[in-house]
Each structure stands twice: as structure tokens, then as C-alpha cells.
N, C-alpha and C. Protein backbone atom coordinates (compact mmCIF):
# COMPACT_ATOMS: atom_id res chain seq x y z
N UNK A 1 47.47 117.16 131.94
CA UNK A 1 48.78 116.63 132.17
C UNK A 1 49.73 117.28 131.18
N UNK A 2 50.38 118.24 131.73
CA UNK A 2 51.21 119.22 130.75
C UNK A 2 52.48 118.62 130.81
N UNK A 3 53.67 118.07 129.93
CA UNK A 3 54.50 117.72 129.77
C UNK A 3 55.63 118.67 129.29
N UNK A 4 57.01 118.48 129.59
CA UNK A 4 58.48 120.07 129.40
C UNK A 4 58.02 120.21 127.93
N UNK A 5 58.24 121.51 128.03
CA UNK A 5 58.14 122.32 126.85
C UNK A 5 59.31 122.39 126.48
N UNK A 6 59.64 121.97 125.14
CA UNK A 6 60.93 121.32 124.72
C UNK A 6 61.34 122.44 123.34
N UNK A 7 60.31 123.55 123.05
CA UNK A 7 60.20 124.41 122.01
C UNK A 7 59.53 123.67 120.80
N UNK A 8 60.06 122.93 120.06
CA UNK A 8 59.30 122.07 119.58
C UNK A 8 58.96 123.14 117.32
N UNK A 9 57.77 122.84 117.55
CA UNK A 9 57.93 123.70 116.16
C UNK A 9 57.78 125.14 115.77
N UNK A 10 57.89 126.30 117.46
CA UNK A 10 57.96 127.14 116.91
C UNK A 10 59.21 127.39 117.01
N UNK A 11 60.05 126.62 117.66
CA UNK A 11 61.45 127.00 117.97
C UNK A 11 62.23 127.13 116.81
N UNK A 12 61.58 125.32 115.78
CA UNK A 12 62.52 125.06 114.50
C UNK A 12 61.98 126.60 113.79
N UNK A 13 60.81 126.68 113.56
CA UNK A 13 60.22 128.33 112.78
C UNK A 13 61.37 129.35 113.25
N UNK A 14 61.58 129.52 114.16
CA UNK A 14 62.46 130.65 114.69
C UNK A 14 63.71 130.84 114.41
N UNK A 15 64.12 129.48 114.05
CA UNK A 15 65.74 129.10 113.93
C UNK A 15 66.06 129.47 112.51
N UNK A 16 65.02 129.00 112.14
CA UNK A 16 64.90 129.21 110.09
C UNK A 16 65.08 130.24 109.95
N UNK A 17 64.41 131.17 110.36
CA UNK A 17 63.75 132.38 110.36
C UNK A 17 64.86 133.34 110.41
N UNK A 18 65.79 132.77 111.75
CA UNK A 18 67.36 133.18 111.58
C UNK A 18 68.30 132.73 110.57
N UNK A 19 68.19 131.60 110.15
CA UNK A 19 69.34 131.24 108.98
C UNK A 19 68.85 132.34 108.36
N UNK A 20 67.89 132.17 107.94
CA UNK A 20 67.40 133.10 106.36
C UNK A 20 68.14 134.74 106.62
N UNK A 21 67.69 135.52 107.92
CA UNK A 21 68.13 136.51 107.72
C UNK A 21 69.77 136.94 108.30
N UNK A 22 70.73 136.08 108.31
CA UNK A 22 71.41 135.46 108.60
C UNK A 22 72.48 135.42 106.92
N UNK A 23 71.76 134.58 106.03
CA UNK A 23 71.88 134.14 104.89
C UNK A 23 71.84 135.55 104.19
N UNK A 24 70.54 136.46 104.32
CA UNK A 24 70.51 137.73 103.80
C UNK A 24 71.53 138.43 104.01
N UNK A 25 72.10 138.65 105.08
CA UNK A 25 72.74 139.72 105.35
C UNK A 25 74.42 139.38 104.77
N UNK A 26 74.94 137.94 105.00
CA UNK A 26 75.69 137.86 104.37
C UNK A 26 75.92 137.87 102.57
N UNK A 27 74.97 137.78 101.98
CA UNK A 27 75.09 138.28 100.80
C UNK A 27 74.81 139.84 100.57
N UNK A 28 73.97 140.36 100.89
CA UNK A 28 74.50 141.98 101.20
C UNK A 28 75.80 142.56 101.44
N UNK A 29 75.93 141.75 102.89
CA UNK A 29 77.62 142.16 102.71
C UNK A 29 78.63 142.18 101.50
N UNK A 30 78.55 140.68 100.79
CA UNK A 30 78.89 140.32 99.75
C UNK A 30 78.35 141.38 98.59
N UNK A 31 78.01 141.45 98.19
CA UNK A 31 77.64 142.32 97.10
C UNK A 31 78.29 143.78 97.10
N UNK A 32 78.25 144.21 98.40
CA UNK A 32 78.54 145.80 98.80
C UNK A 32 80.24 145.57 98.35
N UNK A 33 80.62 144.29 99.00
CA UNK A 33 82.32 144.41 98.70
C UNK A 33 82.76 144.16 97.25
N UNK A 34 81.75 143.11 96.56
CA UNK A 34 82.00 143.00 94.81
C UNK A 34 81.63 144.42 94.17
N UNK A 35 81.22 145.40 94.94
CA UNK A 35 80.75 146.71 94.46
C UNK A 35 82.30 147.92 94.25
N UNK A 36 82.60 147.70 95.57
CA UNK A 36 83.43 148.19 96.04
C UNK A 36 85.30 147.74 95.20
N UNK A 37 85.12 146.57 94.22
CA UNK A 37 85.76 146.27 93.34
C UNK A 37 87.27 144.98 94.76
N UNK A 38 86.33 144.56 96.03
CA UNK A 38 86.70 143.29 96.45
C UNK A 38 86.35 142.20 96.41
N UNK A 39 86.69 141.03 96.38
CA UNK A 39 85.93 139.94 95.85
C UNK A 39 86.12 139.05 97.23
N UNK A 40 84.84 138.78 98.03
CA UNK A 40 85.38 138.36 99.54
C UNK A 40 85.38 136.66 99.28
N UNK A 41 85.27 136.39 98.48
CA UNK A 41 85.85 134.70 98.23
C UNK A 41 87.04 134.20 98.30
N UNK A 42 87.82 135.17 98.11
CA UNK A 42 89.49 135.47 97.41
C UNK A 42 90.23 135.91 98.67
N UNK A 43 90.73 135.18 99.53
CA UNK A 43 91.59 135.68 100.71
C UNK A 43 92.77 136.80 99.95
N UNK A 44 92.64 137.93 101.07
CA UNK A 44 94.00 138.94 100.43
C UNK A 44 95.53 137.92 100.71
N UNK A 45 96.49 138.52 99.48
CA UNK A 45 97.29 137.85 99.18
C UNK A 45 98.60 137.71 100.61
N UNK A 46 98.78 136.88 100.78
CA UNK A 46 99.93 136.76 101.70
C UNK A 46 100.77 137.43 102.06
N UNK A 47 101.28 137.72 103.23
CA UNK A 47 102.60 138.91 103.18
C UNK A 47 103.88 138.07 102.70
N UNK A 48 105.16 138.56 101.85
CA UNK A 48 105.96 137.90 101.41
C UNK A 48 106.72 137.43 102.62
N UNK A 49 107.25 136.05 102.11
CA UNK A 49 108.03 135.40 103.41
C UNK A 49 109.40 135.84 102.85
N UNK A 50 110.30 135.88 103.83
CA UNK A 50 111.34 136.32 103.36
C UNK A 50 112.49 135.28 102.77
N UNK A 51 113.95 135.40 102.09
CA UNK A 51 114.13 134.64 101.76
C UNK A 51 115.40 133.63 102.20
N UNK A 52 114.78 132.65 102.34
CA UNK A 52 116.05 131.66 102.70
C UNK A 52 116.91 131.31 101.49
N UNK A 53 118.33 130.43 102.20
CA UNK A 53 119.01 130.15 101.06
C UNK A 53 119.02 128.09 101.44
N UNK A 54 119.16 127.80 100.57
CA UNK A 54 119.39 126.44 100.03
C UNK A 54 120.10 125.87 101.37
N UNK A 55 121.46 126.46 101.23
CA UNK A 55 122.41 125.92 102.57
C UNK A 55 122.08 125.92 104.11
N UNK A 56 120.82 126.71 104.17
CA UNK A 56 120.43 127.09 105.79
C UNK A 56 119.24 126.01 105.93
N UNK A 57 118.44 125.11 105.06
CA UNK A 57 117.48 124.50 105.26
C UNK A 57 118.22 123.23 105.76
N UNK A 58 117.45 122.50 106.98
CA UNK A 58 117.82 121.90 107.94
C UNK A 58 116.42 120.54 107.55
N UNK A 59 116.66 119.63 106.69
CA UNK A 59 115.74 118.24 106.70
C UNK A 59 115.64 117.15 107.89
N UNK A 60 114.78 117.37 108.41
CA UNK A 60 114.92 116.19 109.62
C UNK A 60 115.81 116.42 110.76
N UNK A 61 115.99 115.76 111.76
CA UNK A 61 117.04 115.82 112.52
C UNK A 61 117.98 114.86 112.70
N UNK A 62 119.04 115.16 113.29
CA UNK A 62 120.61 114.72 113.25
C UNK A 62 119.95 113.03 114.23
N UNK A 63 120.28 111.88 113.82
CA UNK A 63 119.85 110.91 114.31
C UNK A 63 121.23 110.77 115.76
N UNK A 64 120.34 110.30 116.79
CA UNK A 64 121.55 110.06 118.15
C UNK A 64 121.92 108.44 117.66
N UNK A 65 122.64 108.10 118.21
CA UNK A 65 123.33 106.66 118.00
C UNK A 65 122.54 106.44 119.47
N UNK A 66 122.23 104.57 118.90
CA UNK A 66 121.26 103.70 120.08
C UNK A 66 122.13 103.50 120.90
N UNK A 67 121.60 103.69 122.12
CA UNK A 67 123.08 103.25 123.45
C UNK A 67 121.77 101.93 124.03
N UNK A 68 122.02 101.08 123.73
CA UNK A 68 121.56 99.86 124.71
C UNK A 68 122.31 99.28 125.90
N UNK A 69 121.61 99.07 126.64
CA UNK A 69 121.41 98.77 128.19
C UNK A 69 121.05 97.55 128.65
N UNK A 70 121.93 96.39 129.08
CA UNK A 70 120.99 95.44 129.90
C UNK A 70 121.93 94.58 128.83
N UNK A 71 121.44 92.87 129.09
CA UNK A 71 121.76 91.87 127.98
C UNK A 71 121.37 92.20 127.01
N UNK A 72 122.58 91.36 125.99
CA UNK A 72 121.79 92.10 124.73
C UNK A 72 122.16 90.37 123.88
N UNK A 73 121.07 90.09 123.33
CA UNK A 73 121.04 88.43 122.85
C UNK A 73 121.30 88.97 121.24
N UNK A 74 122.23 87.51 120.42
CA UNK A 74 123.00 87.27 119.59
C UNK A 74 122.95 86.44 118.93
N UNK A 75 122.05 86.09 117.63
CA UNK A 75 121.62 85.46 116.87
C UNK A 75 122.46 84.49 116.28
N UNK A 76 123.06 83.06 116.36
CA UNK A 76 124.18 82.73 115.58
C UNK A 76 123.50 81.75 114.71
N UNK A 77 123.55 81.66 113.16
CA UNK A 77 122.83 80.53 112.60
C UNK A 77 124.02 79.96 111.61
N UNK A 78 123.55 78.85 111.28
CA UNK A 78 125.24 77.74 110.76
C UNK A 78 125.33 77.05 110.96
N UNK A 79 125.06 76.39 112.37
CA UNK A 79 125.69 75.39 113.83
C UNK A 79 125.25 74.49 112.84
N UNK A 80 126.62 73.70 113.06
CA UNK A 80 127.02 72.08 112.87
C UNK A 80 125.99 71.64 113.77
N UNK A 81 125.27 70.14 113.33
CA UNK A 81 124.76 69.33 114.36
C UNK A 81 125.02 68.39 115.40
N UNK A 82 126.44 68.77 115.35
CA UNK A 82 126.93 68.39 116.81
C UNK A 82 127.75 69.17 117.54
N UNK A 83 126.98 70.58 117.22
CA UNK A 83 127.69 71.93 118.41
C UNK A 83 126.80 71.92 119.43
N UNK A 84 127.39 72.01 120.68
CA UNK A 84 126.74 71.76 121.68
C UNK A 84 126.88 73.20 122.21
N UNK A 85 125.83 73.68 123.43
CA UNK A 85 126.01 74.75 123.95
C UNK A 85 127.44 75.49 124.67
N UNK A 86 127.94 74.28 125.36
CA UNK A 86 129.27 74.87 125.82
C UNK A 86 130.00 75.20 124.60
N UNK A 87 129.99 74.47 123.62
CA UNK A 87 130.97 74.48 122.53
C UNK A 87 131.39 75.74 121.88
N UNK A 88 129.91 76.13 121.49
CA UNK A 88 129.54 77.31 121.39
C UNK A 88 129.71 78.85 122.69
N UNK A 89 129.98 78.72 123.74
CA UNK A 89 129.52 79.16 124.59
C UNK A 89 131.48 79.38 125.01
N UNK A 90 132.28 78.18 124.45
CA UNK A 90 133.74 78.46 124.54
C UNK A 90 134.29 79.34 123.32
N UNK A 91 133.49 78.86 121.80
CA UNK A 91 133.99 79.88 121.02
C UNK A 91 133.60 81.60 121.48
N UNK A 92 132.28 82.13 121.93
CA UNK A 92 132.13 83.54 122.27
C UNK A 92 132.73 83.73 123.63
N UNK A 93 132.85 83.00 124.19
CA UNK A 93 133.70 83.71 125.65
C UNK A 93 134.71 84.51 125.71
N UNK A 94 135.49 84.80 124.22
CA UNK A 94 136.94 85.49 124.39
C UNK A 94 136.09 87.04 124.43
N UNK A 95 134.90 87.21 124.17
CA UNK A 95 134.55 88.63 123.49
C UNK A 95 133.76 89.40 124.84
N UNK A 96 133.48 88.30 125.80
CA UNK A 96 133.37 89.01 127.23
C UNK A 96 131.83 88.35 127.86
N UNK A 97 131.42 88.74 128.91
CA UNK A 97 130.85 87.84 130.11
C UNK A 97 129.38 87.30 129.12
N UNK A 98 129.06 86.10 129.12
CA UNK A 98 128.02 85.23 128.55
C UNK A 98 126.97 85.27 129.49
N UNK A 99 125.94 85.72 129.50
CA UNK A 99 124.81 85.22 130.75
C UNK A 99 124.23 83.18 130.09
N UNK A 100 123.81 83.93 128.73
CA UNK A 100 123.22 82.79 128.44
C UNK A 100 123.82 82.03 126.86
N UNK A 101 123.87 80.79 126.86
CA UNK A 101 124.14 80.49 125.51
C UNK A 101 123.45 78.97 125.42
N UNK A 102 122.48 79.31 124.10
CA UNK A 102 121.23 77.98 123.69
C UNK A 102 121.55 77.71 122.66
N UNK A 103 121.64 76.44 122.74
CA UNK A 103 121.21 75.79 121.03
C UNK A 103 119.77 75.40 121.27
N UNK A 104 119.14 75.51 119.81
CA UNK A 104 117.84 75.10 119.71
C UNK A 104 117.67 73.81 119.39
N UNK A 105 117.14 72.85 119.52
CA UNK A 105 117.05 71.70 119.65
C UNK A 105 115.62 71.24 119.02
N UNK A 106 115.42 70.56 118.14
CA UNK A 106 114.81 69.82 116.94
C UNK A 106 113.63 68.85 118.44
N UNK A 107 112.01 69.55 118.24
CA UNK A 107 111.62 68.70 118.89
C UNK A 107 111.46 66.98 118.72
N UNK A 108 111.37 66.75 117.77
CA UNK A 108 111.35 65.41 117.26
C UNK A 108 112.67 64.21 117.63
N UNK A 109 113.60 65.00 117.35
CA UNK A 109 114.87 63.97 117.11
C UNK A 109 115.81 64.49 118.02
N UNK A 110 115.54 65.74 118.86
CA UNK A 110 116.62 66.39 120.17
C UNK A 110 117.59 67.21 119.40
N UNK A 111 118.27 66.70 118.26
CA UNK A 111 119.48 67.24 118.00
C UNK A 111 119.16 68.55 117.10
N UNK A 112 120.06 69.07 117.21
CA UNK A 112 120.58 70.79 117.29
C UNK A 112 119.88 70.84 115.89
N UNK A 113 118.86 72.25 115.73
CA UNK A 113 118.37 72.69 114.59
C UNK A 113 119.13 73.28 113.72
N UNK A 114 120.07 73.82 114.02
CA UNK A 114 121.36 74.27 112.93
C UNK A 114 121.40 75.75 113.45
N UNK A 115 121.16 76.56 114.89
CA UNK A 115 121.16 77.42 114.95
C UNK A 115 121.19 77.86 116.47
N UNK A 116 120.83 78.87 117.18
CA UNK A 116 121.09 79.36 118.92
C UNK A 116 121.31 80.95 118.93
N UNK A 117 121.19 80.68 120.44
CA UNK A 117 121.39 82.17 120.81
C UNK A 117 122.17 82.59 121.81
N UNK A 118 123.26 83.50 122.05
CA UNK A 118 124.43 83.92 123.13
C UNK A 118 123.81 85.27 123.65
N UNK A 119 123.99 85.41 124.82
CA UNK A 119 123.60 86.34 125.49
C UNK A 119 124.50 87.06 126.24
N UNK A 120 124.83 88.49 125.57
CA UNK A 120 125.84 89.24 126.28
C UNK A 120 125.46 90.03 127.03
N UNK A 121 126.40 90.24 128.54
CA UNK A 121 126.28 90.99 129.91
C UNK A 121 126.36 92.78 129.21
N UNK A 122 127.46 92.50 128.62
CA UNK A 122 127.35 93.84 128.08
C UNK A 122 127.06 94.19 126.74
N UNK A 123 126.33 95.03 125.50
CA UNK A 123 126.18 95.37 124.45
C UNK A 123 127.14 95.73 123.70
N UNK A 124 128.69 95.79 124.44
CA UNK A 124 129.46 96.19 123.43
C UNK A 124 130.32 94.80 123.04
N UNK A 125 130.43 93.72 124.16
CA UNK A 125 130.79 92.64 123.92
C UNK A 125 130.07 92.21 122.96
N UNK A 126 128.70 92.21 122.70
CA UNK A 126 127.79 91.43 121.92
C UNK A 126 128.33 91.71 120.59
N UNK A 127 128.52 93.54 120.40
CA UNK A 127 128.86 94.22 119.13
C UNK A 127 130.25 93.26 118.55
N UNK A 128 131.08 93.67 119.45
CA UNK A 128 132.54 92.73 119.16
C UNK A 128 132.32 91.57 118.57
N UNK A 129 131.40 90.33 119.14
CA UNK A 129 131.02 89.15 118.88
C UNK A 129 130.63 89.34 117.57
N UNK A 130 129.72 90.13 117.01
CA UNK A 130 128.96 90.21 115.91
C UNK A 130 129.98 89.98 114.49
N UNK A 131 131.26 91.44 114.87
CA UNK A 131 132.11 91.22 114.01
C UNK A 131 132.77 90.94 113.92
N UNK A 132 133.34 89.99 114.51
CA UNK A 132 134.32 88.78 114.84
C UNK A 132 133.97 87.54 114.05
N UNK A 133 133.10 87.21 114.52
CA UNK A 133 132.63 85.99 114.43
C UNK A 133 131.53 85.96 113.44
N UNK A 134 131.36 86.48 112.63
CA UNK A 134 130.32 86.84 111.42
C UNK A 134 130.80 86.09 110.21
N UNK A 135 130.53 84.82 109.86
CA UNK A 135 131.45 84.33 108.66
C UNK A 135 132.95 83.69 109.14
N UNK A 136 132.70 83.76 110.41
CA UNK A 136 133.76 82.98 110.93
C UNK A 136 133.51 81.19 110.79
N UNK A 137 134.25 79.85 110.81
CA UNK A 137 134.28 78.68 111.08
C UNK A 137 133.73 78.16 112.14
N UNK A 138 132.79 77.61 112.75
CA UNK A 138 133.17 76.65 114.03
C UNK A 138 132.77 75.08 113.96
N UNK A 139 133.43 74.36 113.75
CA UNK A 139 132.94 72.49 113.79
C UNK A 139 133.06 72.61 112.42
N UNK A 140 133.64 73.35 111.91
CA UNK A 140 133.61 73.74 109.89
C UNK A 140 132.16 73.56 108.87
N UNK A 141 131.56 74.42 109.64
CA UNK A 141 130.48 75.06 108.95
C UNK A 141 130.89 76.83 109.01
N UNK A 142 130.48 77.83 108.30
CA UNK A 142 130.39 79.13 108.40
C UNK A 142 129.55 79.66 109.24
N UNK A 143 129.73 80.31 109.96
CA UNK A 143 128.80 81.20 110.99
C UNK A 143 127.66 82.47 110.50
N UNK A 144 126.61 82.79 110.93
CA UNK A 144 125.97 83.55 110.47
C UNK A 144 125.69 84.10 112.05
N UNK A 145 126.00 85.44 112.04
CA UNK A 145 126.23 85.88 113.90
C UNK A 145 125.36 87.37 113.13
N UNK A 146 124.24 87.46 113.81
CA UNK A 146 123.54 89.09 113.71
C UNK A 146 123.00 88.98 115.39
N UNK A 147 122.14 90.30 115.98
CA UNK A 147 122.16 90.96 116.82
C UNK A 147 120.20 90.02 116.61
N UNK A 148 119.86 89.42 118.00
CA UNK A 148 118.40 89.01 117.63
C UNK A 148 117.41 89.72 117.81
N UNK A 149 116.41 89.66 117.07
CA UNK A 149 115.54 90.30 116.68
C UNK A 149 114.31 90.46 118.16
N UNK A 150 113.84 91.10 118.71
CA UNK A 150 112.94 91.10 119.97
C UNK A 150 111.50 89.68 119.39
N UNK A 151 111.19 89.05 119.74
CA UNK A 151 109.94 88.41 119.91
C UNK A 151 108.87 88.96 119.38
């Protein structure tokens, strides 16, 4: 019952057999070139690059400005605890179309956590809102209005 001949240990013998002369020949080589007054360890030296000046080097690239698209939601924190959504929802209306406007609401006790979110149709209304109403009054607390953060 003869089983694949897989080479087995005269193959590894054979393989050795090649490193070694393999191994020989590259130090021969080696020697003939340390003879020859080259040293093949030592890559030959680089061709010179030529030369730039200071003012032509270009770091990074020129950043594009973000153009956002779609609603763009509007962080307002401050809210008096008895600003209600419309309330809120009448102070940002001058700055252009509202899809959505939430107060967050305290699960325990219902009433308003001190904070919400406005949702503008367009991103440049939202922008307007931001600096408008940033440190602005409403129910006479101060407003804290930034751009909200994704989930």
C-alpha cells in the first residue's frame, strides 16, 4: 500500500544543499567586490535631488468649506422651565422655515430639562440662528444656541 510521495527527507536534503551553495556563492560574490575596493552592504550614494526653495513647498491641502445639505438641527441650551416648544419655535422663526422644534422634557416630573432642539429646512437659516441668537435672552435666561452634534 504505497501512499503520495510528498518528497519528504530527501527533498529537505536537497533544499539545504541549495541554501548552502546558494549561501556560498553569495559570499564569493561578496568578497570579489570588497576586493575590488566596493563594499556591497553600502547602497551607492543617491543621485542629488535638486533644489527647492522654502516658498514653493506646498503643506497639506487648501481645506474646501463644508456645504451641508438637508435639515440641519440646532442645539439651544438655557431654556427657562416654562419655555414651551412653540415659544421657542416663535423666537427662531424670524431666521427661516422650522421643520422641527423640541423641548426635552424631564422624565420624572414632565417639565422642560433646561434645554431642546430646532430644526432648520435650510443650513444657512440654521447658521443665521446660531449667531443671532447665541447669548441672546428668552423668558430671561441666556441662550446657549450651537449647531447639534450627530448621535
Amino acid at each position: 500500500m504505497k501512499q503520495g510521495y510528498s518528497g519528504g527527507k530527501r527533498q529537505r536534503e536537497a533544499d539545504r544543499d541549495r541554501r548552502k551553495l546558494d549561501k556560498a556563492d553569495r559570499l564569493r560574490r561578496n568578497r570579489e567586490l570588497r576586493a575590488q575596493g566596493h563594499d556591497p552592504d553600502i547602497a551607492a550614494p543617491p543621485e542629488a535631488l535638486p533644489e527647492v526653495k522654502l516658498e514653493d513647498i506646498v503643506i497639506g491641502v487648501p481645506s474646501r468649506p463644508r456645504t451641508r445639505t438637508g435639515p440641519t438641527r440646532v442645539f439651544v441650551g438655557g431654556l427657562s422651565w416654562n419655555t414651551t416648544s412653540e415659544g421657542r419655535r416663535g423666537a427662531f422663526a424670524r431666521f427661516g422655515t422650522i421643520v422641527d422644534a423640541a423641548v426635552i422634557p424631564d422624565r420624572d416630573t414632565g417639565r422642560s430639562r433646561g434645554f431642546g432642539f430646532v430644526t432648520f429646512e435650510n443650513p444657512n437659516d440654521a447658521e443665521a440662528a446660531i449667531g443671532a441668537m447665541s447669548g441672546a435672552e428668552l423668558d430671561g435666561r441666556t441662550l446657549k444656541v450651537n449647531r447639534a452634534d450627530a448621535r
